[in-house]
C-alpha atoms as a PDB file:
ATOM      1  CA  UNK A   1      94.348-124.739 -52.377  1.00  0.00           C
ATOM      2  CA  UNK A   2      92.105-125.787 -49.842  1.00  0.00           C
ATOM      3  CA  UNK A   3      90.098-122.472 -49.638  1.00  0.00           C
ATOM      4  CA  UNK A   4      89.707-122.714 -53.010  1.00  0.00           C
ATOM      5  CA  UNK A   5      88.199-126.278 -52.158  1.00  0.00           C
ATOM      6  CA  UNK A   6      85.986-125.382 -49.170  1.00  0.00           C
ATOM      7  CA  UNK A   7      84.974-122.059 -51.197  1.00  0.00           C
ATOM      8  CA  UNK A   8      83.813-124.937 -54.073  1.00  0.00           C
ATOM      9  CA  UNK A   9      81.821-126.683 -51.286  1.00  0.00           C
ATOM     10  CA  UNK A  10      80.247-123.823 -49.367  1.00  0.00           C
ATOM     11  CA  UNK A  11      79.226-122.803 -52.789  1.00  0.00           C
ATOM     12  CA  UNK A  12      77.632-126.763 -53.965  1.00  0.00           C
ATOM     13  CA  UNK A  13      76.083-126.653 -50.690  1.00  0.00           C
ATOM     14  CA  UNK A  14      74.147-123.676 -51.081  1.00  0.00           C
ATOM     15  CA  UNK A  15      72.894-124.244 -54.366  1.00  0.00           C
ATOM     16  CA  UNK A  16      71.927-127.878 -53.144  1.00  0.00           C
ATOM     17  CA  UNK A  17      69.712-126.450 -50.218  1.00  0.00           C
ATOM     18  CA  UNK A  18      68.380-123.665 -52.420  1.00  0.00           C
ATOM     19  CA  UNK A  19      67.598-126.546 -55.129  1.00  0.00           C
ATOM     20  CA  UNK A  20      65.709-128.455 -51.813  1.00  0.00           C
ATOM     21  CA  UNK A  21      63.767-125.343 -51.072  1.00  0.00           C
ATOM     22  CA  UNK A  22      61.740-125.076 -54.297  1.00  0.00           C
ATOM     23  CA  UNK A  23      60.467-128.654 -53.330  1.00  0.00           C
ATOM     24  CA  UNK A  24      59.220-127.607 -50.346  1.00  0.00           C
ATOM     25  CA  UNK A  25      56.743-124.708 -51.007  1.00  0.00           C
ATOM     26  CA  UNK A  26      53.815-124.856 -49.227  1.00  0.00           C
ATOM     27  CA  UNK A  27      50.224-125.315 -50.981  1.00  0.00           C
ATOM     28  CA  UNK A  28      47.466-122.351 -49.477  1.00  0.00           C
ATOM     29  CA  UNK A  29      44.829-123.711 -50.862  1.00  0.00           C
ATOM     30  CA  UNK A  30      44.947-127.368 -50.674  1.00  0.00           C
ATOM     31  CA  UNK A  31      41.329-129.469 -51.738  1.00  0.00           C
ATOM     32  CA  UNK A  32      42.734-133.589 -51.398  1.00  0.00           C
ATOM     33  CA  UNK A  33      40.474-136.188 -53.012  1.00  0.00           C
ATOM     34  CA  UNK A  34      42.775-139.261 -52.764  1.00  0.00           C
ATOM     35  CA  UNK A  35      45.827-140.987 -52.980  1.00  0.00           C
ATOM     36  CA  UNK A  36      47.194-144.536 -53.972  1.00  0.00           C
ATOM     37  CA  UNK A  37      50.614-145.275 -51.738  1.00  0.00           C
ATOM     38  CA  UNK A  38      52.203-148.250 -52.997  1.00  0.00           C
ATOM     39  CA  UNK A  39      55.710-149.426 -52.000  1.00  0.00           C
ATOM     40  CA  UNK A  40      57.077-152.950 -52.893  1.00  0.00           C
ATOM     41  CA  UNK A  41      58.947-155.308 -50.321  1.00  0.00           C
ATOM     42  CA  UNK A  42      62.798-155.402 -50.336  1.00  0.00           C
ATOM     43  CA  UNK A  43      65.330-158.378 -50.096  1.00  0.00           C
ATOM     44  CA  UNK A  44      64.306-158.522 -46.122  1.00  0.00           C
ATOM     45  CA  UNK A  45      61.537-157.569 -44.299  1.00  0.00           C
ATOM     46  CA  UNK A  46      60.159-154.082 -45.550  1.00  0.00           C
ATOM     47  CA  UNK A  47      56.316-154.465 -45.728  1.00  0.00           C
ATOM     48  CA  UNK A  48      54.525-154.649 -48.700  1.00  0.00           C
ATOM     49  CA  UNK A  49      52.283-152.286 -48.771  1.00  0.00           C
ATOM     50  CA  UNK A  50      49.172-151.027 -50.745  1.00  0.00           C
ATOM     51  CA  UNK A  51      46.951-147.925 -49.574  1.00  0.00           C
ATOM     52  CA  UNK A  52      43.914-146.279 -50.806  1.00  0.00           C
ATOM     53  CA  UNK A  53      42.641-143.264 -48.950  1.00  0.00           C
ATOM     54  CA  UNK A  54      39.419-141.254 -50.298  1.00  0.00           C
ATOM     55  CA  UNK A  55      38.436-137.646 -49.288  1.00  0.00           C
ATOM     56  CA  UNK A  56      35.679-138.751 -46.993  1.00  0.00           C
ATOM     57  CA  UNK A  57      38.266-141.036 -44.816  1.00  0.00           C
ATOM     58  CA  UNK A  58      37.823-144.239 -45.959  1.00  0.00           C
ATOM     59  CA  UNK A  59      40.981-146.136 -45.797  1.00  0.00           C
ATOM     60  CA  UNK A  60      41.752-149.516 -47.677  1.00  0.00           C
ATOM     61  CA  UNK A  61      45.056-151.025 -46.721  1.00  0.00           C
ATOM     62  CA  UNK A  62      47.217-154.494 -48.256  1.00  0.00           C
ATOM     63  CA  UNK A  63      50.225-155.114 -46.825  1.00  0.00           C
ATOM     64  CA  UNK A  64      52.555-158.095 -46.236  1.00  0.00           C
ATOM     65  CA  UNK A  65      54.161-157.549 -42.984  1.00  0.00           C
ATOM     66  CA  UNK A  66      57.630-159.631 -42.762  1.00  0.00           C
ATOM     67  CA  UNK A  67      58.786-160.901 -39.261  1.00  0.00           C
ATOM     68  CA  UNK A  68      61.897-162.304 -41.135  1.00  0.00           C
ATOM     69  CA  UNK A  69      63.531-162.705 -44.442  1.00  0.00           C
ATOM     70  CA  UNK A  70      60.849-164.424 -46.541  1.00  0.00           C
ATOM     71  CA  UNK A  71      58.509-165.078 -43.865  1.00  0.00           C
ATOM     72  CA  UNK A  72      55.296-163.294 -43.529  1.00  0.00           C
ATOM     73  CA  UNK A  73      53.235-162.261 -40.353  1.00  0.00           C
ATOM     74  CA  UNK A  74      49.835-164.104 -41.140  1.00  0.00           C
ATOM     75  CA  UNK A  75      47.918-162.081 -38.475  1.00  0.00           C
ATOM     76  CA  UNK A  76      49.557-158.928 -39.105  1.00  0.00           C
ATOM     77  CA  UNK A  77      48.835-159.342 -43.144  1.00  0.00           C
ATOM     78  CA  UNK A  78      46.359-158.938 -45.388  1.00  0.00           C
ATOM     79  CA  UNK A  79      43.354-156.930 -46.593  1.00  0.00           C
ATOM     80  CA  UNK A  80      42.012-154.114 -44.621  1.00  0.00           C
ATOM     81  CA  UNK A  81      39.032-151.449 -44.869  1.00  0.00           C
ATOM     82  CA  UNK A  82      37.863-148.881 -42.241  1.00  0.00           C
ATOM     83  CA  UNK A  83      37.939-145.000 -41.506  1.00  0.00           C
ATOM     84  CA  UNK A  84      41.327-143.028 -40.921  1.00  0.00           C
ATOM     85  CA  UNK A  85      41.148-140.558 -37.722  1.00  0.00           C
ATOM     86  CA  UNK A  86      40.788-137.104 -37.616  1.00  0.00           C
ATOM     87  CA  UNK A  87      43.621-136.601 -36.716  1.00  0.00           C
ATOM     88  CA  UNK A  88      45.393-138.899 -38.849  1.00  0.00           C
ATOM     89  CA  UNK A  89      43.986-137.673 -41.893  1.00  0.00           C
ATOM     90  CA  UNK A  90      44.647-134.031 -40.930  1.00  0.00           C
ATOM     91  CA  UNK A  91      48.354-135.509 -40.714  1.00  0.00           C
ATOM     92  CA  UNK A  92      48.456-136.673 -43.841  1.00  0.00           C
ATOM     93  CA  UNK A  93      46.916-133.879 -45.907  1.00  0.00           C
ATOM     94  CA  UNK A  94      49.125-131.249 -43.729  1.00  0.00           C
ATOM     95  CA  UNK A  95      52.124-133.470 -45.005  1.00  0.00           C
ATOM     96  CA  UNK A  96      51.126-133.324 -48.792  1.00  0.00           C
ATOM     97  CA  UNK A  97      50.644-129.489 -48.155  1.00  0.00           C
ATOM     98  CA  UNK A  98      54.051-128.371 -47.433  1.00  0.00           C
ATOM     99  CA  UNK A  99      55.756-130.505 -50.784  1.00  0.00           C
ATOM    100  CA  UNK A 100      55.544-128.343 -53.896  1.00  0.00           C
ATOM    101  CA  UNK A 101      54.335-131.072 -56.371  1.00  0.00           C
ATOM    102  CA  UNK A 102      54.843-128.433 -59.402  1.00  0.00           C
ATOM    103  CA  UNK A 103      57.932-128.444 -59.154  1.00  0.00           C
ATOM    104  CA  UNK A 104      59.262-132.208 -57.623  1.00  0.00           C
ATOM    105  CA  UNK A 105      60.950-134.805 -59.518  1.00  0.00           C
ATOM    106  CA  UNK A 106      61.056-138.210 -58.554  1.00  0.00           C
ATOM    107  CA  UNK A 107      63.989-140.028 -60.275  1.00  0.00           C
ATOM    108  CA  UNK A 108      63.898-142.982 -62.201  1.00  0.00           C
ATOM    109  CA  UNK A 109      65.859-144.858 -60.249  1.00  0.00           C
ATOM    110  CA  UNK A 110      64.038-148.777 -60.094  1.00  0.00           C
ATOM    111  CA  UNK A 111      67.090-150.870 -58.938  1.00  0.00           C
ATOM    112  CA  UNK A 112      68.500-153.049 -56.479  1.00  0.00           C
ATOM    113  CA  UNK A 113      67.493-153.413 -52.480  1.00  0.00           C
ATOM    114  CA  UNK A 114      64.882-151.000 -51.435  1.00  0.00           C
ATOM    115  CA  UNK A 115      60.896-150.569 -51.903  1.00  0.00           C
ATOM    116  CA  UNK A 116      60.147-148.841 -55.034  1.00  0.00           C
ATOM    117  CA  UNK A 117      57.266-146.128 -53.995  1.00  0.00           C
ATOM    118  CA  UNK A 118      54.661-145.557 -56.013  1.00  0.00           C
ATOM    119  CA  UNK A 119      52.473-142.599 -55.143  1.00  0.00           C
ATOM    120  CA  UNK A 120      49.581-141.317 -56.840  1.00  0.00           C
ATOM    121  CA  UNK A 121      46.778-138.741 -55.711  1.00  0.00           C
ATOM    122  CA  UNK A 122      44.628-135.720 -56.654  1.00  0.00           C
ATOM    123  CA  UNK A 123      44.436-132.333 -55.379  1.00  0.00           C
ATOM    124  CA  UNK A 124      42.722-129.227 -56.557  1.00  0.00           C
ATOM    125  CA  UNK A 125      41.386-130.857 -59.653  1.00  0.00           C
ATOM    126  CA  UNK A 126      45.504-131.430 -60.493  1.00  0.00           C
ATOM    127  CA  UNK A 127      46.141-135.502 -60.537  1.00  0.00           C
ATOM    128  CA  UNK A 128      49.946-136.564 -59.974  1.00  0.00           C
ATOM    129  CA  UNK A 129      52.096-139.828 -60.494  1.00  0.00           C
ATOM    130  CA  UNK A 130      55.208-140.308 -58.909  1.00  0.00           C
ATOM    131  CA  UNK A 131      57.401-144.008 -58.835  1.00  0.00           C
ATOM    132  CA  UNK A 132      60.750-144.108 -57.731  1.00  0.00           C
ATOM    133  CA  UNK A 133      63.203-146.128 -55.093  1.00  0.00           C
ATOM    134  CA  UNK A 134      65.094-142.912 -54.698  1.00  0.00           C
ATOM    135  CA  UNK A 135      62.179-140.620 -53.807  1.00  0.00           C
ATOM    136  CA  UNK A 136      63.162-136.796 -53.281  1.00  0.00           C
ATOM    137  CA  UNK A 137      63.977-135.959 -49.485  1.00  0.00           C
ATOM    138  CA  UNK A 138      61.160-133.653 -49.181  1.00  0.00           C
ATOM    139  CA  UNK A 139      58.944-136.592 -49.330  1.00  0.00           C
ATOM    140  CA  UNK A 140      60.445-138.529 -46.515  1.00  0.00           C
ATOM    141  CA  UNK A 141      58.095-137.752 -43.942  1.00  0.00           C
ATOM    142  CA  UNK A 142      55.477-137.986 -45.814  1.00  0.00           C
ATOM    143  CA  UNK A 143      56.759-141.501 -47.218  1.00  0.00           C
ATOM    144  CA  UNK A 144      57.232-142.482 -43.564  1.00  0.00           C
ATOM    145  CA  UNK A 145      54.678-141.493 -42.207  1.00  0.00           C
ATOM    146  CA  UNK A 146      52.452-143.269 -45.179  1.00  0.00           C
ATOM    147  CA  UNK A 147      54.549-147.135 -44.444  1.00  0.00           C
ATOM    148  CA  UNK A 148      54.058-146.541 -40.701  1.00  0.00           C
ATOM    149  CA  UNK A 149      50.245-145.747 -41.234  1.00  0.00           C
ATOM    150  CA  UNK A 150      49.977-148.935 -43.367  1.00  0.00           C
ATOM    151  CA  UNK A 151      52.145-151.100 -41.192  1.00  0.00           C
ATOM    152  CA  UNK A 152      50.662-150.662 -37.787  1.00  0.00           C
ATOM    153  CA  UNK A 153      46.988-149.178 -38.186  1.00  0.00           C
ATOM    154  CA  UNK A 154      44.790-151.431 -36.760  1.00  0.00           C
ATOM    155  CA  UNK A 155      41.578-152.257 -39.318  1.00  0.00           C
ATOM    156  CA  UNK A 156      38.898-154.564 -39.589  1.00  0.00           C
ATOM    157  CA  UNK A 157      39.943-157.271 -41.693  1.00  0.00           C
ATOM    158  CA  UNK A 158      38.804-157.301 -45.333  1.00  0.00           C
ATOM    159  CA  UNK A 159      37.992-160.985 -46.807  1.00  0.00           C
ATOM    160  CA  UNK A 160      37.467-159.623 -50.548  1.00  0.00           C
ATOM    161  CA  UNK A 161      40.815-158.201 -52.793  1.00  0.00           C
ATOM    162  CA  UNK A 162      40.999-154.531 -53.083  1.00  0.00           C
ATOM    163  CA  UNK A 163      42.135-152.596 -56.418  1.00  0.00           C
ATOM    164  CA  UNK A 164      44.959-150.721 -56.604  1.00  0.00           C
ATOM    165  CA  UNK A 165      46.378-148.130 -59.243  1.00  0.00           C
ATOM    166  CA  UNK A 166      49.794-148.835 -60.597  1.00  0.00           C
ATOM    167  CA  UNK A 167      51.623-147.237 -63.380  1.00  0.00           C
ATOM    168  CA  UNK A 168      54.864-148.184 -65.172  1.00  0.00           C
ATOM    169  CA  UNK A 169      57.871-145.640 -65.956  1.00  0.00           C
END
C-alpha cells in the first residue's frame, strides 16, 4: 500500500514540475515597450504600490510604504518620477524573458490577506493583462523583484498624480 502511494506521488510530482516548465520558456527575441505593476496593500504593512516603466527608462513610481499596521511612512511615500539604471532595467526585461507569457495563467483568486498583483505590459507588438493574489510561481522573482524596485528605489519626488492602468476580472 504505501508504494502504491509514493508511486501516486512520484508520479503528481512529475507532472506538476513538467506543468511548471511550460511557464518558464524563455523568449529569444524579446522587444519590451512597458509595463504597469500594480499590487494593493494587505491587512499589515505590504506597500502599496503603483509602477510605470516605458522602453526608454523612464520610471514613475506610487507607493504607500507602511511602518506599521495602518500607519504610513510620510517620507518614504508618495509620487515618484526619474530614470531606472542600466542595470536595473536589463534586470527587469531579463526577468520577463525567461516566463513564457503564451502559455501562463494567473488565477482568479481576489480574496482575503495578501496584495492582489496586477501586471500589465507589451512586448513584441503582443500586449498582456494579468491580476491575481495567487500569481503563478514562475513570476515570483519577477513579482519580487518589481515590490522591492518600487519600495526602496530612491526618486525625485513627484508633486503632480500619476495615471495608472487597472483592469477588473
Amino acid at each position: 500500500m504505501k508504494f502504491i502511494a509514493l508511486t501516486m506521488l512520484t508520479i503528481a510530482f512529475s507532472f506538476d514540475a513538467q506543468c511548471q516548465s511550460t511557464t518558464t520558456k524563455p523568449i529569444k527575441e524579446f522587444e519590451f515597450k512597458g509595463l504597469t505593476f500594480l499590487s494593493s496593500a494587505c491587512n499589515g504593512t505590504c506597500p502599496d504600490i503603483s509602477m510605470n516603466l516605458y522602453e526608454d527608462k523612464r520610471i514613475e513610481i506610487s507607493r504607500a510604504i507602511y511602518s506599521r499596521k495602518g500607519q504610513v511612512d510620510t517620507p518614504l511615500s508618495g509620487n515618484f518620477k526619474g530614470i531606472l539604471s542600466e542595470k536595473e532595467f536589463n534586470k527587469v526585461v531579463s526577468l520577463l524573458k525567461v516566463i513564457n507569457w503564451d502559455t501562463i495563467s494567473f488565477p482568479k483568486v481576489l480574496c482575503c490577506d495578501a496584495p492582489i498583483v496586477t501586471f500589465m505590459f507589451s512586448y513584441n507588438g503582443i500586449y498582456k493583462r494579468y491580476k491575481s493574489m495567487t500569481p503563478p510561481l514562475s513570476t515570483n522573482t519577477l513579482f519580487k523583484y518589481l515590490t522591492d524596485l518600487g519600495s526602496n528605489l530612491i526618486l525625485p519626488k513627484y508633486n503632480k498624480p500619476i495615471d495608472f492602468e487597472d483592469f477588473d476580472l
